[in-house]
PDB file of N, CA and C in Angstrom:
ATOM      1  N   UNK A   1      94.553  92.494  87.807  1.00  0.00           N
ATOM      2  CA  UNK A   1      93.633  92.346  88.898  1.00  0.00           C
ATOM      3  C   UNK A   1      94.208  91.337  89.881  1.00  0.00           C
ATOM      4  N   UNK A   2      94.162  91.753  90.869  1.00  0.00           N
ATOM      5  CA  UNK A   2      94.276  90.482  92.596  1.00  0.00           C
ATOM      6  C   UNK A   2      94.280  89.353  91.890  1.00  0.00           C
ATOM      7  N   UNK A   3      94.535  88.378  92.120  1.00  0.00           N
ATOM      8  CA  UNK A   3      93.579  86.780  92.732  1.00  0.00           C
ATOM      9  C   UNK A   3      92.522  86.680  93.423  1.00  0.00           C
ATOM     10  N   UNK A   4      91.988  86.177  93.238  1.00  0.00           N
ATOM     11  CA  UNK A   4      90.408  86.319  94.013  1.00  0.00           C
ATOM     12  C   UNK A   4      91.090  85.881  95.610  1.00  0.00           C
ATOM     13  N   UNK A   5      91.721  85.333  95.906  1.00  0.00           N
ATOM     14  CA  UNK A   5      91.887  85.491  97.446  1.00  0.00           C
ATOM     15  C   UNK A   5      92.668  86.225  98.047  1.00  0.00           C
ATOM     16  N   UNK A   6      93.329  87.023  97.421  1.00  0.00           N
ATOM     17  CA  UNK A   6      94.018  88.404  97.729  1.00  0.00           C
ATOM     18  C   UNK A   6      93.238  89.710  97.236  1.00  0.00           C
ATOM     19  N   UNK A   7      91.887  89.408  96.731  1.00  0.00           N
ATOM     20  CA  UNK A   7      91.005  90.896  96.686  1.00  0.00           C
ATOM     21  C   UNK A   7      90.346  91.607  97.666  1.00  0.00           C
ATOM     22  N   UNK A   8      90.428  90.723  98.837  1.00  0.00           N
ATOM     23  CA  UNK A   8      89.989  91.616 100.380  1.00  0.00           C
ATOM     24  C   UNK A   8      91.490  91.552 100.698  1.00  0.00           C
ATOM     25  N   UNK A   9      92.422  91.328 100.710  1.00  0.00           N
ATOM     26  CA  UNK A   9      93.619  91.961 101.348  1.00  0.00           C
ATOM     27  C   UNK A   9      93.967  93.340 100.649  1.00  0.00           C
ATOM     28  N   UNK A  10      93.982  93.207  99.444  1.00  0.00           N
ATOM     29  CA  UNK A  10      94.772  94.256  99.006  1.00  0.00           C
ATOM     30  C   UNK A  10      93.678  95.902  98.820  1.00  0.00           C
ATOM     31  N   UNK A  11      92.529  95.517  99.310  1.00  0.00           N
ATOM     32  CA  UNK A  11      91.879  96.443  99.727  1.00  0.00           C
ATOM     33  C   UNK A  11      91.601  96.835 101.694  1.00  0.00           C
ATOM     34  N   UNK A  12      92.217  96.070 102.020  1.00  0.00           N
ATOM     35  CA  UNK A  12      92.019  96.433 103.403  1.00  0.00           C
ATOM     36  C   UNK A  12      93.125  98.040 103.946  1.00  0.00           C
ATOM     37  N   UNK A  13      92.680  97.866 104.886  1.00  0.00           N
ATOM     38  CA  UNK A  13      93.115  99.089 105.305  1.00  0.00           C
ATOM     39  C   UNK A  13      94.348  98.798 105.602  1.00  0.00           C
ATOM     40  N   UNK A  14      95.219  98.077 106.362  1.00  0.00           N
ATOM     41  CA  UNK A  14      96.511  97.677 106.310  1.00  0.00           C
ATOM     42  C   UNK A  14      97.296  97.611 105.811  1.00  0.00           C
ATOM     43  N   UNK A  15      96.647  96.949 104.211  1.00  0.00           N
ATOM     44  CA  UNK A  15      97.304  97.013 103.463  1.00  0.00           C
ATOM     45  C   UNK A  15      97.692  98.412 102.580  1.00  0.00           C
ATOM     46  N   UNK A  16      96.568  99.115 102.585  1.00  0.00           N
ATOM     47  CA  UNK A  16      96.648 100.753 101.913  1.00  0.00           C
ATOM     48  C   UNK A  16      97.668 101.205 102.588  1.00  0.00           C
ATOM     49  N   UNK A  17      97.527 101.227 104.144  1.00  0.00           N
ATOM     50  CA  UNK A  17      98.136 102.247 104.794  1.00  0.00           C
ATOM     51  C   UNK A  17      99.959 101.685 104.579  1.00  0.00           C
ATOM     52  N   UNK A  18      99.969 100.566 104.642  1.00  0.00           N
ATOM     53  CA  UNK A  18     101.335  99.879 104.556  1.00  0.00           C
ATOM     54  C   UNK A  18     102.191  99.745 103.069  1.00  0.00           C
ATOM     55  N   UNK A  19     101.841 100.117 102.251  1.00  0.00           N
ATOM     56  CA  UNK A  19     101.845 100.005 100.822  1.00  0.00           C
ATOM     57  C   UNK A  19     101.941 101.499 100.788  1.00  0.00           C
ATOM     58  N   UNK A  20     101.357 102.896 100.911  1.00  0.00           N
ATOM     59  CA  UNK A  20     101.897 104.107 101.207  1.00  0.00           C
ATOM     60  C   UNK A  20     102.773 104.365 101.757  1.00  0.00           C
ATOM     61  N   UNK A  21     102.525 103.921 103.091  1.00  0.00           N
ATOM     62  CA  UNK A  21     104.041 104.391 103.927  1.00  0.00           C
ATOM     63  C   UNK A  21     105.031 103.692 103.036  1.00  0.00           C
ATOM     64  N   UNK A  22     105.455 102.675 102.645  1.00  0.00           N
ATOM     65  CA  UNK A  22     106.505 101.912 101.928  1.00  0.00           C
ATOM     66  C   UNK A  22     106.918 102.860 100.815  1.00  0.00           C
ATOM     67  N   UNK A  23     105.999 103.142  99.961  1.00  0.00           N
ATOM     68  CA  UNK A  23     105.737 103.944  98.929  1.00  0.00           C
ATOM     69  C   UNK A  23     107.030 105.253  99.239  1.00  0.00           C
ATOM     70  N   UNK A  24     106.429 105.810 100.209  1.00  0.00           N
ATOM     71  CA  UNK A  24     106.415 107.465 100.448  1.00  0.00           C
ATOM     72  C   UNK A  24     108.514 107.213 100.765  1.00  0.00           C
ATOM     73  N   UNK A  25     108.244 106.158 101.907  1.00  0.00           N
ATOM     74  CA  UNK A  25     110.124 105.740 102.588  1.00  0.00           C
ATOM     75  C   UNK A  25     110.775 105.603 101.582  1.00  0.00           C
ATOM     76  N   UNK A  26     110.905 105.431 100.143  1.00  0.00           N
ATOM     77  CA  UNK A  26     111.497 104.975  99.218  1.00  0.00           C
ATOM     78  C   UNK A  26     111.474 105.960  97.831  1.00  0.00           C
ATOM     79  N   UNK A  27     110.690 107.512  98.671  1.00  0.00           N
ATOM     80  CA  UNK A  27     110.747 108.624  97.791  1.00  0.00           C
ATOM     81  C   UNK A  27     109.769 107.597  96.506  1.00  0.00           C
ATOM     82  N   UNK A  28     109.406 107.228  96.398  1.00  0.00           N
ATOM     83  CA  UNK A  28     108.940 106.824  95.185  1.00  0.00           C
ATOM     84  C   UNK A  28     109.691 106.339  93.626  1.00  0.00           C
ATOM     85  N   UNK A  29     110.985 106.197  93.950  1.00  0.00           N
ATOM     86  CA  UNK A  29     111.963 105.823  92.993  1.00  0.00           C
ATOM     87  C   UNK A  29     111.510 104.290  93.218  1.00  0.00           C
ATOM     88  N   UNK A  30     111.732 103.816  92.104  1.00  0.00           N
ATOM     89  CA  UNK A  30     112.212 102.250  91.563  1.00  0.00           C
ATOM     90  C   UNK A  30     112.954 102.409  92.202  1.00  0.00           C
ATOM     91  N   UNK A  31     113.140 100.657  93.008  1.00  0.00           N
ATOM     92  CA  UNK A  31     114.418  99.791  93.243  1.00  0.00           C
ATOM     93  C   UNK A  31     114.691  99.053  92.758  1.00  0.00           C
ATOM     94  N   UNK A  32     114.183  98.747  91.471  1.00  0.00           N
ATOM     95  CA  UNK A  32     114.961  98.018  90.267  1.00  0.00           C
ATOM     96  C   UNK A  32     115.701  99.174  89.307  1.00  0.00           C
ATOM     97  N   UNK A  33     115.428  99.345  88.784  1.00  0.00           N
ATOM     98  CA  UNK A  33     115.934 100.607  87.577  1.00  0.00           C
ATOM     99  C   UNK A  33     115.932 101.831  88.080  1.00  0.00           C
ATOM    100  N   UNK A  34     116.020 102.701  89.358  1.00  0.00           N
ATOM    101  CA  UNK A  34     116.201 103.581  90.007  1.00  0.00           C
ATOM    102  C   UNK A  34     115.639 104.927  89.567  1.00  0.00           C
ATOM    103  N   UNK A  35     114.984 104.827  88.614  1.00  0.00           N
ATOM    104  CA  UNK A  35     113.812 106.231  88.187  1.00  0.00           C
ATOM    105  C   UNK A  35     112.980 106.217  89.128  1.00  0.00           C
ATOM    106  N   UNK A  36     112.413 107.695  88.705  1.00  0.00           N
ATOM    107  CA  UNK A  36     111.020 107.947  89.730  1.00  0.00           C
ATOM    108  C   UNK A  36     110.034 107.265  89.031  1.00  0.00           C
ATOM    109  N   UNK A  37     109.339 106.683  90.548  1.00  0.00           N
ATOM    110  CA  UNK A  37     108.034 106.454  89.436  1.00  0.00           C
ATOM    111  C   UNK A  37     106.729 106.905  89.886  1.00  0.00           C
ATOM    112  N   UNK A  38     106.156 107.610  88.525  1.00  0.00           N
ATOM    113  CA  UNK A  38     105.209 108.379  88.849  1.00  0.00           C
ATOM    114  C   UNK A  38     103.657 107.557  89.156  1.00  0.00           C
ATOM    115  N   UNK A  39     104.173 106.182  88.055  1.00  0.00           N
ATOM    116  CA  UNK A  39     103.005 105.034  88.637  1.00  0.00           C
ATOM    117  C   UNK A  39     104.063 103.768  88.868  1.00  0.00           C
ATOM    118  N   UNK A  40     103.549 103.078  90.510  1.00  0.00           N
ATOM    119  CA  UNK A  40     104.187 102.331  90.659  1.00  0.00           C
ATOM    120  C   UNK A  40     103.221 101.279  91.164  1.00  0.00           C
ATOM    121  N   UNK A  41     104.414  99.896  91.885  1.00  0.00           N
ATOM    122  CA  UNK A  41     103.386  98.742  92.380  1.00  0.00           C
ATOM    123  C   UNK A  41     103.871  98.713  93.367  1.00  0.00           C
ATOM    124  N   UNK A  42     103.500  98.178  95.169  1.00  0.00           N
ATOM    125  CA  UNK A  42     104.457  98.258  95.851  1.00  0.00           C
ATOM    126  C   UNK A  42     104.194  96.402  96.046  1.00  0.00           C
ATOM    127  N   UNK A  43     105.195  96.034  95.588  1.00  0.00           N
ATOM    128  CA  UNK A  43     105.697  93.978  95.120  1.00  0.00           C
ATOM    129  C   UNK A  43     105.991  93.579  96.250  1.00  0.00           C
ATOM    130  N   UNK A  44     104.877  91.915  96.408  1.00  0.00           N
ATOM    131  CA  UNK A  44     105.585  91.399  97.308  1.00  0.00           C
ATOM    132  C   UNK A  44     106.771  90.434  96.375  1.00  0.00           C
ATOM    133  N   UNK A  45     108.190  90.857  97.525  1.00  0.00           N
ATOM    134  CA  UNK A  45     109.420  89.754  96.668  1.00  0.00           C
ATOM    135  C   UNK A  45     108.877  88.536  97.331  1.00  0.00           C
ATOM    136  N   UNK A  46     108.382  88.046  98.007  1.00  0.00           N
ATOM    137  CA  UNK A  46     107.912  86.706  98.567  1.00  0.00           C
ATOM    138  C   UNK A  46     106.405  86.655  98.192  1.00  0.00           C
ATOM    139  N   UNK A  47     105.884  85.728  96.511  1.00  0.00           N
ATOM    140  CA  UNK A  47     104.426  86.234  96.488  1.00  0.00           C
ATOM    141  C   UNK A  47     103.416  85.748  97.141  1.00  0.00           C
ATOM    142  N   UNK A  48     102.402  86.230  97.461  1.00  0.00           N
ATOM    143  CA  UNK A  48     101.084  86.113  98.017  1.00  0.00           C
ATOM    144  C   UNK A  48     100.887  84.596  97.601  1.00  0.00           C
ATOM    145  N   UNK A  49     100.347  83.887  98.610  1.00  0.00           N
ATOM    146  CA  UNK A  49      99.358  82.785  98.550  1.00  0.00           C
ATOM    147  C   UNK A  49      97.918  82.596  99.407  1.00  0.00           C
ATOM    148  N   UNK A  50      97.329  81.115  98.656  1.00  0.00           N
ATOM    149  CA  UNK A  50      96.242  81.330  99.919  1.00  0.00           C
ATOM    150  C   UNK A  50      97.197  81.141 101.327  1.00  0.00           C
ATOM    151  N   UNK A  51      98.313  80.086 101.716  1.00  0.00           N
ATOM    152  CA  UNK A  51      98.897  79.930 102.355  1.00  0.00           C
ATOM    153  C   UNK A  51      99.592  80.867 103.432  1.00  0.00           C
ATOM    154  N   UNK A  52      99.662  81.677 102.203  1.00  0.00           N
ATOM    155  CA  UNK A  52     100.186  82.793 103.144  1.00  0.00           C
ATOM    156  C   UNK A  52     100.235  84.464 103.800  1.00  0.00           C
ATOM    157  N   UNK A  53      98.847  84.553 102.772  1.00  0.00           N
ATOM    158  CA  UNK A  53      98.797  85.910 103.201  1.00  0.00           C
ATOM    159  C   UNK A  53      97.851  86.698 104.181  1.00  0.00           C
ATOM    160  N   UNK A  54      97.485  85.765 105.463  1.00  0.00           N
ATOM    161  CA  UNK A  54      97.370  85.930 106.566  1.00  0.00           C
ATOM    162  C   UNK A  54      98.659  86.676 107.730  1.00  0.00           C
ATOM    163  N   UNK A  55      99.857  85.967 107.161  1.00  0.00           N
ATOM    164  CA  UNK A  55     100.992  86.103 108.178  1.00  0.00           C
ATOM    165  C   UNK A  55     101.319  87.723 107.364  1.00  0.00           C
ATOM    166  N   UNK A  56     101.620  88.208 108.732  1.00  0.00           N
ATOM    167  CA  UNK A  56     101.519  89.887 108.462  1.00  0.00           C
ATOM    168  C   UNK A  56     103.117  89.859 108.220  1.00  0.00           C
ATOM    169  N   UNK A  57     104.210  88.950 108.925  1.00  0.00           N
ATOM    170  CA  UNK A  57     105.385  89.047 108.186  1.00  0.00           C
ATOM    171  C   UNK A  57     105.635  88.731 106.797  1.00  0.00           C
ATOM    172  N   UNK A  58     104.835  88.460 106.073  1.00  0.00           N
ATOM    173  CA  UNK A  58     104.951  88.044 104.698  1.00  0.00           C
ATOM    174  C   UNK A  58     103.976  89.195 103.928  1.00  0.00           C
ATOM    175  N   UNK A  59     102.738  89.168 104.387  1.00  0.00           N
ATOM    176  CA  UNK A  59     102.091  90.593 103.806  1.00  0.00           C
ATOM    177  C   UNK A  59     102.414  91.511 103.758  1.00  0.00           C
ATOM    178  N   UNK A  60     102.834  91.975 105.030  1.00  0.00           N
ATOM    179  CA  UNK A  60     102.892  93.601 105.677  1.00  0.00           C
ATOM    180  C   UNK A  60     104.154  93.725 105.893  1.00  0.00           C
ATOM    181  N   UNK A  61     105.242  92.932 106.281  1.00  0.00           N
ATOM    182  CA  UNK A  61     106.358  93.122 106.440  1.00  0.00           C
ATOM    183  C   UNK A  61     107.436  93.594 105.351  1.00  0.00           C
ATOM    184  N   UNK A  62     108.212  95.439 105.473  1.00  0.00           N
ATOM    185  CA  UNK A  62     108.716  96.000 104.755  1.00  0.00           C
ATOM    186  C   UNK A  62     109.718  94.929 104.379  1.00  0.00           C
ATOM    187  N   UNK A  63     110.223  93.950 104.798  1.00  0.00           N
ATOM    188  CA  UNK A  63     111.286  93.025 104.396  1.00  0.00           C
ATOM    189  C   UNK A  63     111.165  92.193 103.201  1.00  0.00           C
ATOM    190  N   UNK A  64     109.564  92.583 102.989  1.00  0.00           N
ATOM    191  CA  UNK A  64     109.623  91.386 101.965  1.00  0.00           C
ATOM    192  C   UNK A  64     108.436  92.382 100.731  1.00  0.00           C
ATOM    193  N   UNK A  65     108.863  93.497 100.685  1.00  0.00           N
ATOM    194  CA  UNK A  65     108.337  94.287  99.821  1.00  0.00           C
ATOM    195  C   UNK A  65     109.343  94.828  98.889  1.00  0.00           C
ATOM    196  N   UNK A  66     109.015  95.517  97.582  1.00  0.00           N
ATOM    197  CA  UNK A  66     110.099  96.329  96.577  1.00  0.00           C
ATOM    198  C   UNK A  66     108.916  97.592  96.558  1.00  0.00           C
ATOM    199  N   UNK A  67     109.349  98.840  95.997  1.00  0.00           N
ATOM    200  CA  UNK A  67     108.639  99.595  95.319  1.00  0.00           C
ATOM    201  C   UNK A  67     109.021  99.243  93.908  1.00  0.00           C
ATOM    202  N   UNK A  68     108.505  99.462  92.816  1.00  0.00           N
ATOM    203  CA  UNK A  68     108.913  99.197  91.255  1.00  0.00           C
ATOM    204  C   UNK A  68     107.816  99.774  90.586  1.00  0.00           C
ATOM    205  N   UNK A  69     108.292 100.388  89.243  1.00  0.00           N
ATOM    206  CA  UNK A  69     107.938 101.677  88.242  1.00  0.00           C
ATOM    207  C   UNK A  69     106.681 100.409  87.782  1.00  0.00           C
ATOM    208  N   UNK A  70     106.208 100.623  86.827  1.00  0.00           N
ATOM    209  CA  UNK A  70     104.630  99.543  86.221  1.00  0.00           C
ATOM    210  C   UNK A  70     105.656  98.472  85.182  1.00  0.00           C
ATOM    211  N   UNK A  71     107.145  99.304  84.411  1.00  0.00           N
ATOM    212  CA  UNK A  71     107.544  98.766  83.718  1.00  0.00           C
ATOM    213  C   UNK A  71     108.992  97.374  84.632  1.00  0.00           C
ATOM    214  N   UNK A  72     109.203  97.721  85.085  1.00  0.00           N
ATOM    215  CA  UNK A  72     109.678  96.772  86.640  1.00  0.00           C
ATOM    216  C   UNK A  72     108.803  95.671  86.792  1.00  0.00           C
ATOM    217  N   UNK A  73     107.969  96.131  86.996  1.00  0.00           N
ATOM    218  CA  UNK A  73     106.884  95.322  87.818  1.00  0.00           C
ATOM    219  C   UNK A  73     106.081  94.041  86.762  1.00  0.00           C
ATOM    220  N   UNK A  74     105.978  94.869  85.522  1.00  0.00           N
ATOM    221  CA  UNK A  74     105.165  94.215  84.154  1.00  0.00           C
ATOM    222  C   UNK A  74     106.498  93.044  83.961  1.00  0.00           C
ATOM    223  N   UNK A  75     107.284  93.481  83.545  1.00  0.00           N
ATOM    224  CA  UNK A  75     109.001  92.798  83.576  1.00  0.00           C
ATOM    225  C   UNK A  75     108.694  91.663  84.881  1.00  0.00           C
ATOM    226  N   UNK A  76     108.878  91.830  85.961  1.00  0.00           N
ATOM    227  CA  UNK A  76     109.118  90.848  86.875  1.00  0.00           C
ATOM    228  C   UNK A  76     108.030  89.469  86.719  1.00  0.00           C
ATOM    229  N   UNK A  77     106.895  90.018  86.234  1.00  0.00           N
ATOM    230  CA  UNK A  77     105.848  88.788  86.175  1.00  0.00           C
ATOM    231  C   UNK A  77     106.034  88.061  84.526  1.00  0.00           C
ATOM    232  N   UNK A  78     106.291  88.907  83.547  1.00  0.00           N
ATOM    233  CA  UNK A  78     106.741  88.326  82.234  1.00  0.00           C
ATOM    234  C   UNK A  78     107.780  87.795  82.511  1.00  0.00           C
ATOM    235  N   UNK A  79     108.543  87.681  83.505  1.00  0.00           N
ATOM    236  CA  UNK A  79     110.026  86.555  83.035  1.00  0.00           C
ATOM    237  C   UNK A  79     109.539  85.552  83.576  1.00  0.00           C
ATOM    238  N   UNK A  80     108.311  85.480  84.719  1.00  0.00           N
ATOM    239  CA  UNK A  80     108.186  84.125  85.124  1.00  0.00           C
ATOM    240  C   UNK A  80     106.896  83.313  84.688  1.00  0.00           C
ATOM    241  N   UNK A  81     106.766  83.970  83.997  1.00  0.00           N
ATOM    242  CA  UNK A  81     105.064  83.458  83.318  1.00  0.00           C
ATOM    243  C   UNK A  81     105.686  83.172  82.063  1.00  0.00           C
ATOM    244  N   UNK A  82     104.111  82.173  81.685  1.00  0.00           N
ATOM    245  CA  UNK A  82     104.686  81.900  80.022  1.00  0.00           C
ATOM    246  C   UNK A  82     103.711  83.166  79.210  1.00  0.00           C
ATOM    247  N   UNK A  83     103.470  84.224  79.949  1.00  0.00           N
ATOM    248  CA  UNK A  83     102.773  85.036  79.415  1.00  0.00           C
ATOM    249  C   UNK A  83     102.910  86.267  79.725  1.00  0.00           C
ATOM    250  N   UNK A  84     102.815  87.226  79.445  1.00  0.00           N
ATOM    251  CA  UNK A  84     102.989  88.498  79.781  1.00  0.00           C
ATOM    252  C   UNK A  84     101.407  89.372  79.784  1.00  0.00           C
ATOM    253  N   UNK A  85     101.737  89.769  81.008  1.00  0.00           N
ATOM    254  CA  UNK A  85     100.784  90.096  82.215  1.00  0.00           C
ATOM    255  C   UNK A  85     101.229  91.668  82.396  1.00  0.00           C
ATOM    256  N   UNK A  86     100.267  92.615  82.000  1.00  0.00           N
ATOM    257  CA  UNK A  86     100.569  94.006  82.174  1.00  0.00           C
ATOM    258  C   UNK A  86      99.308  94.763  83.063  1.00  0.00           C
ATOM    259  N   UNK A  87     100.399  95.186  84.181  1.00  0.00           N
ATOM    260  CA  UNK A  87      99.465  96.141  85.175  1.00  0.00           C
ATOM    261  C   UNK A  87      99.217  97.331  84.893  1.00  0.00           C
ATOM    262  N   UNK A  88      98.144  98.226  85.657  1.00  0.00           N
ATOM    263  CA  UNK A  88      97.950  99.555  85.677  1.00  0.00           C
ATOM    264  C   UNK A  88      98.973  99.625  87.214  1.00  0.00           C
ATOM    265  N   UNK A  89      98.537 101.072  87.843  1.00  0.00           N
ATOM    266  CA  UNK A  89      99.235 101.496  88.887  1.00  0.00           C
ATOM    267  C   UNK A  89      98.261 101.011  90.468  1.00  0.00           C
ATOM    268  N   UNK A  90      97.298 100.976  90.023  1.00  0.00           N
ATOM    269  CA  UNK A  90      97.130 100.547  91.170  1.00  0.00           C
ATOM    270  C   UNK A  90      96.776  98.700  91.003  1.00  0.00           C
ATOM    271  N   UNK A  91      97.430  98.045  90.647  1.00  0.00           N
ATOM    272  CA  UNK A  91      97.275  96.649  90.494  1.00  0.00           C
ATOM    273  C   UNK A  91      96.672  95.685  89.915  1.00  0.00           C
ATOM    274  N   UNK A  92      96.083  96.486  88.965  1.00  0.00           N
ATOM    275  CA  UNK A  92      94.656  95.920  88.400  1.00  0.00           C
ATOM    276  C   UNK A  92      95.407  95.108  86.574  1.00  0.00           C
ATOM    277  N   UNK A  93      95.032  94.358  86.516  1.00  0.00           N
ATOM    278  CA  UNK A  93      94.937  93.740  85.078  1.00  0.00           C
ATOM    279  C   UNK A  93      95.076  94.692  84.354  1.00  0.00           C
ATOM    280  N   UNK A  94      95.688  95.132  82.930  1.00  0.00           N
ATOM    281  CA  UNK A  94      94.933  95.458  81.500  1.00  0.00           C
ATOM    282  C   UNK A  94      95.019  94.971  81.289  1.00  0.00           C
ATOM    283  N   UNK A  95      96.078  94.100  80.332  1.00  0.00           N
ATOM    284  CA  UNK A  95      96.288  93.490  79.364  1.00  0.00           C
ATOM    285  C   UNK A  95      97.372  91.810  79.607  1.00  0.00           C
ATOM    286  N   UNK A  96      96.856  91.126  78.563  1.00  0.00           N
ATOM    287  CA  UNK A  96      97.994  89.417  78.624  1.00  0.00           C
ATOM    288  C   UNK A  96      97.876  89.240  77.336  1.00  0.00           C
ATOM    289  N   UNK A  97      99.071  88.472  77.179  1.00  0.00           N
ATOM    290  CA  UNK A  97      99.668  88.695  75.695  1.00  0.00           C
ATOM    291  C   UNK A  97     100.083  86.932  75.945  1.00  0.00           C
ATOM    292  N   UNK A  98      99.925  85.961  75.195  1.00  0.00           N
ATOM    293  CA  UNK A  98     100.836  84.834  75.487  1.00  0.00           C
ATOM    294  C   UNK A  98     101.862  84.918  75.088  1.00  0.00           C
ATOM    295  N   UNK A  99     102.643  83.979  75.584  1.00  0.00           N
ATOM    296  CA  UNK A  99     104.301  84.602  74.870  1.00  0.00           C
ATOM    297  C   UNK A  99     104.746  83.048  74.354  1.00  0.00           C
ATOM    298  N   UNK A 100     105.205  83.057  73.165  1.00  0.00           N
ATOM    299  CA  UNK A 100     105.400  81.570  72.255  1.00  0.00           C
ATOM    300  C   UNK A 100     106.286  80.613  72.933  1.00  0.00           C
ATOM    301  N   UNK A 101     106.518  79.706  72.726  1.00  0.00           N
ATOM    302  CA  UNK A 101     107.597  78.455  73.265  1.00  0.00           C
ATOM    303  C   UNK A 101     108.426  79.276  73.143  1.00  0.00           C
ATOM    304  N   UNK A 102     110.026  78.839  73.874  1.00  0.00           N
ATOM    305  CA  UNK A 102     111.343  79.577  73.479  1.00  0.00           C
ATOM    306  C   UNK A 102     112.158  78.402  72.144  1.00  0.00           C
ATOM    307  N   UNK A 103     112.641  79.633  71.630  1.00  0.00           N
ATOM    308  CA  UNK A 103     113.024  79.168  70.394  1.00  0.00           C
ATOM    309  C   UNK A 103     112.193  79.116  69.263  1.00  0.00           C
ATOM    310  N   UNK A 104     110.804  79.699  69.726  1.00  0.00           N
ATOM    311  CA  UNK A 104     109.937  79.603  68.254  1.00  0.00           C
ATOM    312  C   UNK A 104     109.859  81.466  68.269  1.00  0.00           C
ATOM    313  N   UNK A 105     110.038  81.700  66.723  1.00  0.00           N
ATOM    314  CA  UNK A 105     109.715  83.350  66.725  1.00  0.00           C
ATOM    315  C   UNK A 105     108.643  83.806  66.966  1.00  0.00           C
ATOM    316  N   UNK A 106     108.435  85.278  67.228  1.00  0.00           N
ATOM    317  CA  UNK A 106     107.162  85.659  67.169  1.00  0.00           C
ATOM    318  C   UNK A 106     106.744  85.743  65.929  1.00  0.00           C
ATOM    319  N   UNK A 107     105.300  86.032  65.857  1.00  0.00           N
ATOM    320  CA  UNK A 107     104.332  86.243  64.841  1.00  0.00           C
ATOM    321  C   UNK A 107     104.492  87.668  64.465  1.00  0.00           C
ATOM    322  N   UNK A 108     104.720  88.300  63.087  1.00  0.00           N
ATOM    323  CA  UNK A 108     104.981  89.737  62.770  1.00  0.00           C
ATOM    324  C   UNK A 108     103.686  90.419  63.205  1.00  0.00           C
TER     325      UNK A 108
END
């Protein structure tokens, strides 16, 4: 799910319409791992803040977008979290998993 201050952006119309077109220009392949993807996210590489997601060059601007498959996308937020954070296709939460200190194993 959003952040609560990115849940009227990422429903606005701008953003739909700009997040399709991006979508559609990029055939719908991953630009990480180069498969099609049949469910994808369209990522900001510069992320959303309250700070910043007024400025339409940082929101809306194709320069600072990826398309990426759910498994791309799930991947990009688990390497930087101490947790792993799994999306559906259209952006929404399922599932968080914590992920242990490094160097301690997982739990079987």
């Amino acid at each position: 799910m959003a952040r609560d201050f990115a849940k009227t952006f990422y429903n606005s119309a701008a953003w739909i319409k700009t997040s399709k077109a991006y979508a559609a220009s990029r055939l719908y392949i991953c630009e990480r791992c180069g498969r099609p993807a049949k469910k994808y996210v369209v990522h900001h590489k510069r992320y959303l803040t309250p700070q910043n997601i007024n400025d339409p060059y940082v929101a809306l601007s194709w320069d600072n977008l990826q398309l990426l498959c759910l498994d791309c996308h799930n991947n990009e937020h688990n390497t930087k979290n101490k947790r792993k954070i799994f999306f559906d296709s259209s952006g929404q939460v399922v599932g968080v998993q914590d992920l242990p200190p490094k160097g301690v194993p997982k739990a079987p």
